[in-house]
C-alpha atoms as a PDB file:
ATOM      1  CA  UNK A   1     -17.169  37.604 -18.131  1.00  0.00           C
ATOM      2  CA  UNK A   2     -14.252  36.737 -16.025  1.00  0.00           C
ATOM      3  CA  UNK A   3     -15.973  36.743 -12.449  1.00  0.00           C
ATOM      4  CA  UNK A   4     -18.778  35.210 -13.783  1.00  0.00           C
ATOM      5  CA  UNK A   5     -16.786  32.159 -14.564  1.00  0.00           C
ATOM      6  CA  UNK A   6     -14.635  32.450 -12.100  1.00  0.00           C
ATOM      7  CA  UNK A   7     -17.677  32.554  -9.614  1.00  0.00           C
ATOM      8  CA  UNK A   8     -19.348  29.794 -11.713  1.00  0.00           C
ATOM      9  CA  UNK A   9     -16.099  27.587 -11.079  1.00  0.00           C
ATOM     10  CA  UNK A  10     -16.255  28.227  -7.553  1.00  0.00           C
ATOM     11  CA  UNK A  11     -19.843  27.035  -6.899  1.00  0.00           C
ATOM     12  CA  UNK A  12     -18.739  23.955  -9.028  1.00  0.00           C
ATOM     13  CA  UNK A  13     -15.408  23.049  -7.074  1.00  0.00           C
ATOM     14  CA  UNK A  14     -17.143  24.114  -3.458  1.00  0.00           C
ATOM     15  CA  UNK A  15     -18.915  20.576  -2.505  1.00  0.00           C
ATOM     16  CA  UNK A  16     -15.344  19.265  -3.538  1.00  0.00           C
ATOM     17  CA  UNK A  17     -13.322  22.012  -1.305  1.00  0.00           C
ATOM     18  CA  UNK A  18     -15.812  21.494   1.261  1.00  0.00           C
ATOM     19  CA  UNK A  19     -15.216  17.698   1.368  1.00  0.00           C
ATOM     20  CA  UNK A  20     -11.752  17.995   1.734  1.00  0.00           C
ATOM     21  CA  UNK A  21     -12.164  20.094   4.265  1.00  0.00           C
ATOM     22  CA  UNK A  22     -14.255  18.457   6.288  1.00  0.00           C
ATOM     23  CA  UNK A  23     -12.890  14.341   5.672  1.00  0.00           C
ATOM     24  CA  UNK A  24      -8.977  15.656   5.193  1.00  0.00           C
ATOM     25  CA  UNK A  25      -7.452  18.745   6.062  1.00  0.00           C
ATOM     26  CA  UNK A  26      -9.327  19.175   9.403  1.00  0.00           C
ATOM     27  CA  UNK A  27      -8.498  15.390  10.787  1.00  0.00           C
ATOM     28  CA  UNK A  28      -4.941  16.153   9.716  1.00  0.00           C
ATOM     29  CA  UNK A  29      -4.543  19.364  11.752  1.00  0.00           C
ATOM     30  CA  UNK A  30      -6.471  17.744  14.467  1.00  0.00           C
ATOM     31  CA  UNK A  31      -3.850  14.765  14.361  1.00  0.00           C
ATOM     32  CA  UNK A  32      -0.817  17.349  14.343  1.00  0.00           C
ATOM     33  CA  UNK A  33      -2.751  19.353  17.446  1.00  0.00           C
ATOM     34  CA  UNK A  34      -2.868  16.247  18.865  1.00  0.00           C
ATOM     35  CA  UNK A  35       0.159  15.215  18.323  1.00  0.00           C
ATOM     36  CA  UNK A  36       2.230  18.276  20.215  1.00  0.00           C
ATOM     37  CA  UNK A  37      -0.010  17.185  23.261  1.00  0.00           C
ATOM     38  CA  UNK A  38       0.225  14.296  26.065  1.00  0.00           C
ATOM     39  CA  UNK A  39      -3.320  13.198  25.727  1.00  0.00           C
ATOM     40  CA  UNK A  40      -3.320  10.192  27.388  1.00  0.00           C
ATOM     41  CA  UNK A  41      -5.814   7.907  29.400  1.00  0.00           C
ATOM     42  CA  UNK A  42      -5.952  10.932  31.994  1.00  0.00           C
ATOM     43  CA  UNK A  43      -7.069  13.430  29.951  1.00  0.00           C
ATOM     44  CA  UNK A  44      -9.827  11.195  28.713  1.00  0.00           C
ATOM     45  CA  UNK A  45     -10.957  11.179  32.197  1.00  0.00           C
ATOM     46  CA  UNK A  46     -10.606  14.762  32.661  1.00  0.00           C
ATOM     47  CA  UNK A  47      -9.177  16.991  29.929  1.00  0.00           C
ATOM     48  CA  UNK A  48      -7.423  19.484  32.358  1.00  0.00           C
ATOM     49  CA  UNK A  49      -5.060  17.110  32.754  1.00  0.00           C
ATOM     50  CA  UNK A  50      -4.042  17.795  28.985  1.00  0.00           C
ATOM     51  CA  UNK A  51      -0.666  19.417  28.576  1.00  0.00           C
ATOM     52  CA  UNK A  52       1.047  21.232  25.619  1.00  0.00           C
ATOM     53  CA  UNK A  53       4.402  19.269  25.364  1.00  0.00           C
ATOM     54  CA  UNK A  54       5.294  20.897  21.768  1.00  0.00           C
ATOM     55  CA  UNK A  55       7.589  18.327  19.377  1.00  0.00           C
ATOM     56  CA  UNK A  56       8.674  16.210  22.667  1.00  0.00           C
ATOM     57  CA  UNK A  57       6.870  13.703  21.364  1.00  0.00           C
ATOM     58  CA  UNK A  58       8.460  13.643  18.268  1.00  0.00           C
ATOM     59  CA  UNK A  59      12.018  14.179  19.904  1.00  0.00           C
ATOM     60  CA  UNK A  60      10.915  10.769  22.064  1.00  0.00           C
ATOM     61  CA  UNK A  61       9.840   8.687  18.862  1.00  0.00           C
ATOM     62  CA  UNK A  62      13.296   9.908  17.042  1.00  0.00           C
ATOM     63  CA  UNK A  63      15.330   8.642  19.631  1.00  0.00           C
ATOM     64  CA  UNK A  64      13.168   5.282  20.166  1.00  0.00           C
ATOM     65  CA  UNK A  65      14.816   2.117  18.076  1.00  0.00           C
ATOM     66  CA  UNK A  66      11.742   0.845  18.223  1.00  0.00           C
ATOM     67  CA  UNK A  67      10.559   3.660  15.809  1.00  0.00           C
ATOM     68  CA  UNK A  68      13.167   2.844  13.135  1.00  0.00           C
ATOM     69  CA  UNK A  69      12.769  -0.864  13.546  1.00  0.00           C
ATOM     70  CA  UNK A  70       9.160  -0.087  12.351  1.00  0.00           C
ATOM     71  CA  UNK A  71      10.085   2.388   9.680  1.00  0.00           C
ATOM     72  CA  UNK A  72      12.704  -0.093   8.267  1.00  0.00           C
ATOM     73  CA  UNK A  73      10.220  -2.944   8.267  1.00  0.00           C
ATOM     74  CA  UNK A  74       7.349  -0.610   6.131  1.00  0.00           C
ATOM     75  CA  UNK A  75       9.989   0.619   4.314  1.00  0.00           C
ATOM     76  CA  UNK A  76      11.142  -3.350   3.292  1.00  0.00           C
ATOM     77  CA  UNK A  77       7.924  -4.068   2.779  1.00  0.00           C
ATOM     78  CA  UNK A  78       7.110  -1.233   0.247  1.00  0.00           C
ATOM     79  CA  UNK A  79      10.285  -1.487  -1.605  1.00  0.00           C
ATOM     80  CA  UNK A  80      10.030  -5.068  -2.275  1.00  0.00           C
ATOM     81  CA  UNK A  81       5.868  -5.879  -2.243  1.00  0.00           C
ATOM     82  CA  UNK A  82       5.352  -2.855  -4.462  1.00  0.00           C
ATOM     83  CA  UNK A  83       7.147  -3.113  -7.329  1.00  0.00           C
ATOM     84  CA  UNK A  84       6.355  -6.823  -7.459  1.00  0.00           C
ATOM     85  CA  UNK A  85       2.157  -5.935  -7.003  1.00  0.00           C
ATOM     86  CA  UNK A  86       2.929  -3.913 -10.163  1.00  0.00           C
ATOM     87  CA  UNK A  87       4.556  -6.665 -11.658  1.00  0.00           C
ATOM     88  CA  UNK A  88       2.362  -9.321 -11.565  1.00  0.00           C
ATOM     89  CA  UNK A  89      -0.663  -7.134 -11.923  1.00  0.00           C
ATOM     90  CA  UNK A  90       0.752  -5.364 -15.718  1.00  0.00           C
ATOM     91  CA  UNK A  91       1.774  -9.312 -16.740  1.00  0.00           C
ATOM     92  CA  UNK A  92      -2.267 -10.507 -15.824  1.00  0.00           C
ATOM     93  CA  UNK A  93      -3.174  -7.033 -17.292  1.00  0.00           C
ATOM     94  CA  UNK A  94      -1.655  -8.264 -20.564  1.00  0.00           C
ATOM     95  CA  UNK A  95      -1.974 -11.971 -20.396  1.00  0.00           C
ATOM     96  CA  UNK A  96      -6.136 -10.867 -19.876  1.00  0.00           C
ATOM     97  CA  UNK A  97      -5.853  -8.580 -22.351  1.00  0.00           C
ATOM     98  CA  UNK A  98      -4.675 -10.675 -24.736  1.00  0.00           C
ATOM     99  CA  UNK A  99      -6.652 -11.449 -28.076  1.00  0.00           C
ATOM    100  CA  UNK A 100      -6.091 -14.973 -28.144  1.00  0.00           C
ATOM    101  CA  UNK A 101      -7.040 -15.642 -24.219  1.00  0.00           C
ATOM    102  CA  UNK A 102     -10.762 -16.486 -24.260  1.00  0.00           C
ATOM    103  CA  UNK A 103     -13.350 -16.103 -21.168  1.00  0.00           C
ATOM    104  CA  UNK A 104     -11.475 -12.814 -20.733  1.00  0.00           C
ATOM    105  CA  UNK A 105     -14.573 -11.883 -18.146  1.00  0.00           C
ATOM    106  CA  UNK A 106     -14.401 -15.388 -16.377  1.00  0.00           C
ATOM    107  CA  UNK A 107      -9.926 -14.465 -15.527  1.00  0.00           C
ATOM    108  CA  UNK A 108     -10.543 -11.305 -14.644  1.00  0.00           C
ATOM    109  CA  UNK A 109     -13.429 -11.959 -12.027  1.00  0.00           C
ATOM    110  CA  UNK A 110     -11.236 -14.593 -10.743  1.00  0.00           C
ATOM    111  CA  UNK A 111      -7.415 -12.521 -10.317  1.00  0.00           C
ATOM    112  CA  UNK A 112     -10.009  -9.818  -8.937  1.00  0.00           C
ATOM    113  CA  UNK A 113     -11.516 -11.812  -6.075  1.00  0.00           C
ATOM    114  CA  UNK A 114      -8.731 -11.963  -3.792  1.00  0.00           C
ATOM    115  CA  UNK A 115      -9.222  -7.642  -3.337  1.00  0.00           C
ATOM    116  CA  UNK A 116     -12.939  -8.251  -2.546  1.00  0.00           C
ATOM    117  CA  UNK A 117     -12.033 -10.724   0.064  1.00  0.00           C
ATOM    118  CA  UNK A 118     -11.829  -9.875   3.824  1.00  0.00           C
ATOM    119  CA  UNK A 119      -8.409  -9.224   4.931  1.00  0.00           C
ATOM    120  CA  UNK A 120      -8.271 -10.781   8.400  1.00  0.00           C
ATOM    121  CA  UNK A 121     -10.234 -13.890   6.770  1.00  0.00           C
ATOM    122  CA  UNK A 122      -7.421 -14.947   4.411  1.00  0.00           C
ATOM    123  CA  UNK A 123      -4.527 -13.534   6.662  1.00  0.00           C
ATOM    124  CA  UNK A 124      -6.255 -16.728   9.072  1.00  0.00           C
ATOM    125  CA  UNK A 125      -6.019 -18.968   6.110  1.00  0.00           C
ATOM    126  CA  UNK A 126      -2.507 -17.852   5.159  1.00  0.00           C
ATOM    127  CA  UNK A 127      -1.638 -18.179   8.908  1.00  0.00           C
ATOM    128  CA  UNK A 128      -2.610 -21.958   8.350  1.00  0.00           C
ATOM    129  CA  UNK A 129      -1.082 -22.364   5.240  1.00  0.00           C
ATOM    130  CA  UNK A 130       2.226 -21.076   6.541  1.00  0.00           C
ATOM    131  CA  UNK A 131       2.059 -23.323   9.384  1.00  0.00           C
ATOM    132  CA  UNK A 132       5.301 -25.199   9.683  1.00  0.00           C
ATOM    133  CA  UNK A 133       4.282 -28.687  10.588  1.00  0.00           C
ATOM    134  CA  UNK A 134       1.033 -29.056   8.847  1.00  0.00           C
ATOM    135  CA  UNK A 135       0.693 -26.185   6.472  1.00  0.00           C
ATOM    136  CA  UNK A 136      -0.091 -27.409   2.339  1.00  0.00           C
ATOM    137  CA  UNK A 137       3.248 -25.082   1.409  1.00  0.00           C
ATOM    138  CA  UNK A 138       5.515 -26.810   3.695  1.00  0.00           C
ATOM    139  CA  UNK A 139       3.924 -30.679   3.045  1.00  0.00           C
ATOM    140  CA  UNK A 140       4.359 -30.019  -0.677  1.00  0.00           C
ATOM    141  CA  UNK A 141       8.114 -28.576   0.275  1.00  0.00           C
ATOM    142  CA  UNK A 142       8.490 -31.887   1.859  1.00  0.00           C
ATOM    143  CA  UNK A 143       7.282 -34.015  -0.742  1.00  0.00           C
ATOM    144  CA  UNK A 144       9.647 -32.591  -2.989  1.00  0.00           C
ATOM    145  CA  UNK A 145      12.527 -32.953   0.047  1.00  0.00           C
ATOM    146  CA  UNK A 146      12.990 -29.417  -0.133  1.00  0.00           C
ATOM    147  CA  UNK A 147      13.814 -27.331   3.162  1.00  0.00           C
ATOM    148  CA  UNK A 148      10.639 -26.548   5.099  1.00  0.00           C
ATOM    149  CA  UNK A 149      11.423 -23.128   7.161  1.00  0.00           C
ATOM    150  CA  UNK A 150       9.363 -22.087   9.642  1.00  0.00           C
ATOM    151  CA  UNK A 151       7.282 -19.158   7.682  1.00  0.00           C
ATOM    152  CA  UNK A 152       6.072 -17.002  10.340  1.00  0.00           C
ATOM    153  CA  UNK A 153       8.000 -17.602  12.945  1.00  0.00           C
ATOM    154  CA  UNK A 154      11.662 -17.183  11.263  1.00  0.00           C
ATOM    155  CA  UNK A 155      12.684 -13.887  11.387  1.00  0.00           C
ATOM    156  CA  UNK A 156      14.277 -14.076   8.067  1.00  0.00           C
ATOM    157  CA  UNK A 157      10.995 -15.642   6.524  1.00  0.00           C
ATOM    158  CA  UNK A 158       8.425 -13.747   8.414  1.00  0.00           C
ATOM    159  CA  UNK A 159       8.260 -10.685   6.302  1.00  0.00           C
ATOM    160  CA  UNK A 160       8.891 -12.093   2.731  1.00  0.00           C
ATOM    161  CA  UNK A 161       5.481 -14.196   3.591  1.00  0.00           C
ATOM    162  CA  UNK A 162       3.646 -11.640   4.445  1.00  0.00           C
ATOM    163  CA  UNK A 163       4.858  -9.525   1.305  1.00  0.00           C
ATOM    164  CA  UNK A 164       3.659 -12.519  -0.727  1.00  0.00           C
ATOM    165  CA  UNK A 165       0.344 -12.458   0.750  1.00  0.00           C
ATOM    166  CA  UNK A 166       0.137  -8.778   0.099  1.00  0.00           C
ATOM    167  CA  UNK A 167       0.983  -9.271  -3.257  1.00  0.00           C
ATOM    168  CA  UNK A 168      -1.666 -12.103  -3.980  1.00  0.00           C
ATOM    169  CA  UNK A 169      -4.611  -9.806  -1.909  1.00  0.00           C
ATOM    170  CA  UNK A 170      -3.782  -7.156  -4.197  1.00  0.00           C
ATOM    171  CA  UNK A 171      -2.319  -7.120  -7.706  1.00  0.00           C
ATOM    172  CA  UNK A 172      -6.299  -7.969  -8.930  1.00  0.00           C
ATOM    173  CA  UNK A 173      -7.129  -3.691  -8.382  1.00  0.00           C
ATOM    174  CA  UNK A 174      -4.427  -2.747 -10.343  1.00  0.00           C
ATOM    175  CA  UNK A 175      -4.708  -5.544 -12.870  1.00  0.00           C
ATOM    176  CA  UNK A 176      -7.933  -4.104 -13.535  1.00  0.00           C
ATOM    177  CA  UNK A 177      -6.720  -0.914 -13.702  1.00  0.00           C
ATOM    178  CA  UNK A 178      -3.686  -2.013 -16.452  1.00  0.00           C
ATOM    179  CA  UNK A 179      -6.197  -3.346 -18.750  1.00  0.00           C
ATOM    180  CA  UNK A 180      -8.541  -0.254 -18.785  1.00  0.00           C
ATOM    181  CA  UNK A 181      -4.568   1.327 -19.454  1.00  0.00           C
ATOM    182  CA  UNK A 182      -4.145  -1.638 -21.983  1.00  0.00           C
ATOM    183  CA  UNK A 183      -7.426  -0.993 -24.050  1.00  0.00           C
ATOM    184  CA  UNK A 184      -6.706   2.828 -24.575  1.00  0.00           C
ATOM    185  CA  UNK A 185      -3.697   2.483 -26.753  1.00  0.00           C
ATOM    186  CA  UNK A 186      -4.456   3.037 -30.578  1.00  0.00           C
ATOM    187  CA  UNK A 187      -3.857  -0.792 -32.240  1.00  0.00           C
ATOM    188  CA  UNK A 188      -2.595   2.136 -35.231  1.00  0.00           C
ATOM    189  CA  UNK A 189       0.651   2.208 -32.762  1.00  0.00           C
ATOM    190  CA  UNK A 190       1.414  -1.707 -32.916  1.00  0.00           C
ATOM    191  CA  UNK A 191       0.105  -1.681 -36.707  1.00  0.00           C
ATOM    192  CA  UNK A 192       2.861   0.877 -37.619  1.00  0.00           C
ATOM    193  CA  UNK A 193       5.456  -0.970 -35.140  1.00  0.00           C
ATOM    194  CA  UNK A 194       4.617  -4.536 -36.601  1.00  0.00           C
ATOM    195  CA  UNK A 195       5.391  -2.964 -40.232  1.00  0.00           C
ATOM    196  CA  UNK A 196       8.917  -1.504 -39.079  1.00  0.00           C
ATOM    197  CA  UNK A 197       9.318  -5.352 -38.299  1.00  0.00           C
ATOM    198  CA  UNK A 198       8.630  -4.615 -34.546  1.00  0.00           C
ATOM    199  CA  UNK A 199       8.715  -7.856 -32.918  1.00  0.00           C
ATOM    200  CA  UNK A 200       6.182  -8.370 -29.522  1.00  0.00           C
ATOM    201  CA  UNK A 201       9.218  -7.744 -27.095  1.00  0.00           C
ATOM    202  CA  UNK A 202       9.924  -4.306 -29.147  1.00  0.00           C
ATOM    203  CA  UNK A 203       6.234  -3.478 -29.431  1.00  0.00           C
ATOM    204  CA  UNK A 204       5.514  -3.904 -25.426  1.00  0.00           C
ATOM    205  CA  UNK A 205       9.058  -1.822 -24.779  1.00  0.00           C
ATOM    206  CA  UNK A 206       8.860   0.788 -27.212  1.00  0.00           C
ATOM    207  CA  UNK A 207       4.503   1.179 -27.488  1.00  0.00           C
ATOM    208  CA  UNK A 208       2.431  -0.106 -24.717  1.00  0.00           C
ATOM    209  CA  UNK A 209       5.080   0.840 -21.537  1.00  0.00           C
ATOM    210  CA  UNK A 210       5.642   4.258 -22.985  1.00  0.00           C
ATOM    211  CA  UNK A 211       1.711   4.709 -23.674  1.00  0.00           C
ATOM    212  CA  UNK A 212       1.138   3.183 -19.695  1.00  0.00           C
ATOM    213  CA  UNK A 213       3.261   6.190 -18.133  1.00  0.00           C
ATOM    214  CA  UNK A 214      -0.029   7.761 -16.853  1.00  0.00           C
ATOM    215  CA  UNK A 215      -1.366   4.757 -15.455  1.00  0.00           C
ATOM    216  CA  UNK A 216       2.006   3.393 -13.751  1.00  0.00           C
ATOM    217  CA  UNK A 217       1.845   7.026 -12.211  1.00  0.00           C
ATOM    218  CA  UNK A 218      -1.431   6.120 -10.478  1.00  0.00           C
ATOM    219  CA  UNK A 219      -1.086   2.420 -10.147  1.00  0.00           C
ATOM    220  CA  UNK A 220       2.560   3.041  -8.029  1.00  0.00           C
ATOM    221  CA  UNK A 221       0.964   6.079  -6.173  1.00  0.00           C
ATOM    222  CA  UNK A 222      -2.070   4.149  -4.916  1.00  0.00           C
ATOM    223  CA  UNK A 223       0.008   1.351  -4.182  1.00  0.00           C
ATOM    224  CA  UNK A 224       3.069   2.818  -2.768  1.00  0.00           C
ATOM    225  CA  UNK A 225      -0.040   4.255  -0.066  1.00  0.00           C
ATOM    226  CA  UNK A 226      -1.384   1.376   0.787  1.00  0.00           C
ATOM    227  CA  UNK A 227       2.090  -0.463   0.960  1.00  0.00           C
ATOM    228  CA  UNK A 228       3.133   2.109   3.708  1.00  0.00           C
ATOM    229  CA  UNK A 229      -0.213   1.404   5.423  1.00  0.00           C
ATOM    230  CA  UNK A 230       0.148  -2.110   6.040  1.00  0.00           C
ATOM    231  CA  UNK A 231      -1.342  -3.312   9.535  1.00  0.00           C
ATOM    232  CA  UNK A 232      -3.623  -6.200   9.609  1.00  0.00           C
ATOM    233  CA  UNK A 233      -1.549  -8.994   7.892  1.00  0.00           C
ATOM    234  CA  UNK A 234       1.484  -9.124  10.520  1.00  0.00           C
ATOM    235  CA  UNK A 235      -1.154  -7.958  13.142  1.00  0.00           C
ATOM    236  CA  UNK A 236      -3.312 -11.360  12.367  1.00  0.00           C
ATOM    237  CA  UNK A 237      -0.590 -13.050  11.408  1.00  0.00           C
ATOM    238  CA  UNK A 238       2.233 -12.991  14.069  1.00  0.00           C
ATOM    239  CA  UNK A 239       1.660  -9.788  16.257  1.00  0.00           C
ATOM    240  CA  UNK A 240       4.860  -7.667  14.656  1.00  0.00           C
ATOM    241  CA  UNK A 241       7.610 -10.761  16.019  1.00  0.00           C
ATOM    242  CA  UNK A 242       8.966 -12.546  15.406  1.00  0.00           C
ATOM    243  CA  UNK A 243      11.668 -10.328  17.388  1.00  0.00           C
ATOM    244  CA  UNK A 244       9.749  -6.976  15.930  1.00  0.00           C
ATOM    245  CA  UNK A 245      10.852  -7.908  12.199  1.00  0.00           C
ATOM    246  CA  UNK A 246       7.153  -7.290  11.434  1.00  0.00           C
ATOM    247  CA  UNK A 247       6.304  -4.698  13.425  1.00  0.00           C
ATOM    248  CA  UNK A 248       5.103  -1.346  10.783  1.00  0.00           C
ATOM    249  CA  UNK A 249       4.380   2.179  11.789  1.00  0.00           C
ATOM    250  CA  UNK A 250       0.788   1.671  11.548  1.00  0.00           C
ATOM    251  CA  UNK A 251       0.548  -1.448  14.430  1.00  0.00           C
ATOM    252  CA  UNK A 252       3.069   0.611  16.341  1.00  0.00           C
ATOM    253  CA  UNK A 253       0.407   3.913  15.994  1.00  0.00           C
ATOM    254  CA  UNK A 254      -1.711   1.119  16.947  1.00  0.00           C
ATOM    255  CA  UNK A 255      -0.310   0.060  19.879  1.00  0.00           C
ATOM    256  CA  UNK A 256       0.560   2.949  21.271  1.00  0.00           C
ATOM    257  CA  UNK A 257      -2.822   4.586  20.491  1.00  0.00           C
ATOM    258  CA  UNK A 258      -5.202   1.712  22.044  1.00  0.00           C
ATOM    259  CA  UNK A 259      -3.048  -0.301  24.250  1.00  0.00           C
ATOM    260  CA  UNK A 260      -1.145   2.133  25.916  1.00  0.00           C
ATOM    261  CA  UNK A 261      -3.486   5.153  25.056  1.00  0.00           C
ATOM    262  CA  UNK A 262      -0.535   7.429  24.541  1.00  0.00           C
ATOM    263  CA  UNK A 263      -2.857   9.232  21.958  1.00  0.00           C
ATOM    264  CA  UNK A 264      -0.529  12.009  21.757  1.00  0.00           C
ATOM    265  CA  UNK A 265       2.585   9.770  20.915  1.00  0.00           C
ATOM    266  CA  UNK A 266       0.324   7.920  18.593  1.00  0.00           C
ATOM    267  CA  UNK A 267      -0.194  11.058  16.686  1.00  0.00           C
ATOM    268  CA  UNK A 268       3.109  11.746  16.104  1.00  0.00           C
ATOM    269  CA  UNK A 269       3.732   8.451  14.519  1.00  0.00           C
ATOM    270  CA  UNK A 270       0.412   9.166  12.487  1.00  0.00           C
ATOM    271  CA  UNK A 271       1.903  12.453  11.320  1.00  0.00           C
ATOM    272  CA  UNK A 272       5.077  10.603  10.389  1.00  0.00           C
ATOM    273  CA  UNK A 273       3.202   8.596   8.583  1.00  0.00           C
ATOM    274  CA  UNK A 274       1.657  11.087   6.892  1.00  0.00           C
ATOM    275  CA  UNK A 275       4.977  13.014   5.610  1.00  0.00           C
ATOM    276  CA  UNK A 276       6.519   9.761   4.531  1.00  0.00           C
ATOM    277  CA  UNK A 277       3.366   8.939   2.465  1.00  0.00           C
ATOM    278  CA  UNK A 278       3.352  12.409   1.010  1.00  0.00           C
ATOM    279  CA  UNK A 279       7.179  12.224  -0.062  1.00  0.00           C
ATOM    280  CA  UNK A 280       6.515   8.946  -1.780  1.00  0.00           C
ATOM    281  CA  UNK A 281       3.726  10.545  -3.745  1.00  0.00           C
ATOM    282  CA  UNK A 282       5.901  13.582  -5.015  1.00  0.00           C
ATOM    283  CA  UNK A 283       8.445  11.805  -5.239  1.00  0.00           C
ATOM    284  CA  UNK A 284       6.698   9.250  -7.876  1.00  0.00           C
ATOM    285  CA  UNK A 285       5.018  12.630  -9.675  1.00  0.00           C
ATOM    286  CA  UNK A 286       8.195  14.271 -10.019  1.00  0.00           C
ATOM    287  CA  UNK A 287      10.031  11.456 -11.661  1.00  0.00           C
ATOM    288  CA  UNK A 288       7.136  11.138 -13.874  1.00  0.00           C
ATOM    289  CA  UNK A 289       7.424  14.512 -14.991  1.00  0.00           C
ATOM    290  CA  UNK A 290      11.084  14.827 -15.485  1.00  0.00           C
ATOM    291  CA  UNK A 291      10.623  11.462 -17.841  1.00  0.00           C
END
């Protein structure tokens, strides 16, 4: 009975196994075999010229400041835009969710349209909007004879505006997903809580954030990923300047991949990549468990 379901199990998980396979763990031993390699423009022309270098190029992007100038910046950029994508998205997930807001449909098509909206189109209109001399932000910073900085091309400004863009392009995913968290707690919970004389402050600390642990689990994993992924905002937007304080891993994979066609280095920051993003995830799953 045993091997029967253990062979039925099998057959159900193998299109799954296969998939990963195929679309995950092959690409990422590729990138790592690619990665301990000098593949560069030559060996595109001829692939003899290929050389196994072994972790050189990882001893090369360790010692380049470049590297951590990158890995600081995604770093800054995940620290601060993530836990404020999960802010605003669990206080529209509540102020949607709530029983006296009407045209709930209507709010949540609109905080959701900014995710179905192409990325490079409103990182142009953001570019506009930041622009220092005839941007709206800094003519309505004027009219109020408030300082107008120069958005994007202040170092000290440059990243917070791009963090605020990422926020707005994508707290409407995990808004969504909040309120599908939202609508699975039992109303019995706030019920028994309003009778113990819970007040709304006590029933959202002590009932809906403790029933939400699942879904902040998911909501920070997927978010903390696509935080550490960030490329085409400061790409659009100002190139990774001013002075490099917007350069991220990914545009530096980038450059290094397609405008210098060191593939090989380019893996390695890929693979990088890679571990970082994996830490962050077991990280996040382990403190979850341990609470």
């Amino acid at each position: 009975m045993k091997s029967t379901e253990a062979r039925a199990a099998l057959l159900f998980l193998s299109p799954a196994i296969v998939l990963l396979s195929v679309f995950f763990f092959a690409p990422v031993i590729a990138g790592f075999a690619l990665s301990i390699t000098d593949f560069d423009l030559y060996s595109i022309g001829d692939i003899h010229n290929l050389r196994f270098i072994a972790l050189r190029n990882y001893g090369d992007l360790l010692g380049n400041p470049i590297f951590w100038t990158a890995f600081a910046n995604t770093l800054y950029f995940a620290l601060v835009g993530g836990p404020l994508t999960v802010a605003v998205s669990l206080v529209a997930a509540l102020l949607v969710n709530a029983k006296l807001t009407r045209w709930k449909a209507l709010f949540r098509t609109i905080y959701f349209a900014p995710v179905v909206t192409t990325l490079v189109a409103v990182s142009v209109v953001f570019k506009y909007l930041y622009h220092p001399r005839f941007g709206i932000i800094n003519l309505a910073l004027g009219a109020l004879h408030l300082p107008q900085p120069d958005w994007l091309g202040d170092p000290h400004w440059a990243m917070p505006a791009i963090i605020l863009l990422g926020v707005w392009k994508g707290f409407g995913y995990t808004m969504i997903i909040f309120i599908a968290g939202l609508q699975n707690v039992p109303e019995e919970l706030y019920e028994a809580a309003r009778l113990d004389g819970a007040g709304m402050w006590r029933q959202f600390r002590h009932v809906t954030l403790p029933m939400l642990g699942p879904t902040f689990l998911f909501v920070g994993v997927v978010v903390a990923i696509g935080q550490l992924q960030i490329f085409a905002e400061p790409y659009v937007m100002t190139k990774g300047g001013p002075l490099n304080k917007t350069l991220t891993m990914v545009m530096m994979m980038y450059e290094q991949g397609f405008k210098f066609w060191r593939m090989g280095y380019a893996a390695a920051v890929a693979f990088v990549l890679f571990l970082i993003i994996g830490a962050a995830t077991l990280v996040q799953m382990r403190l979850r468990e341990k609470q």
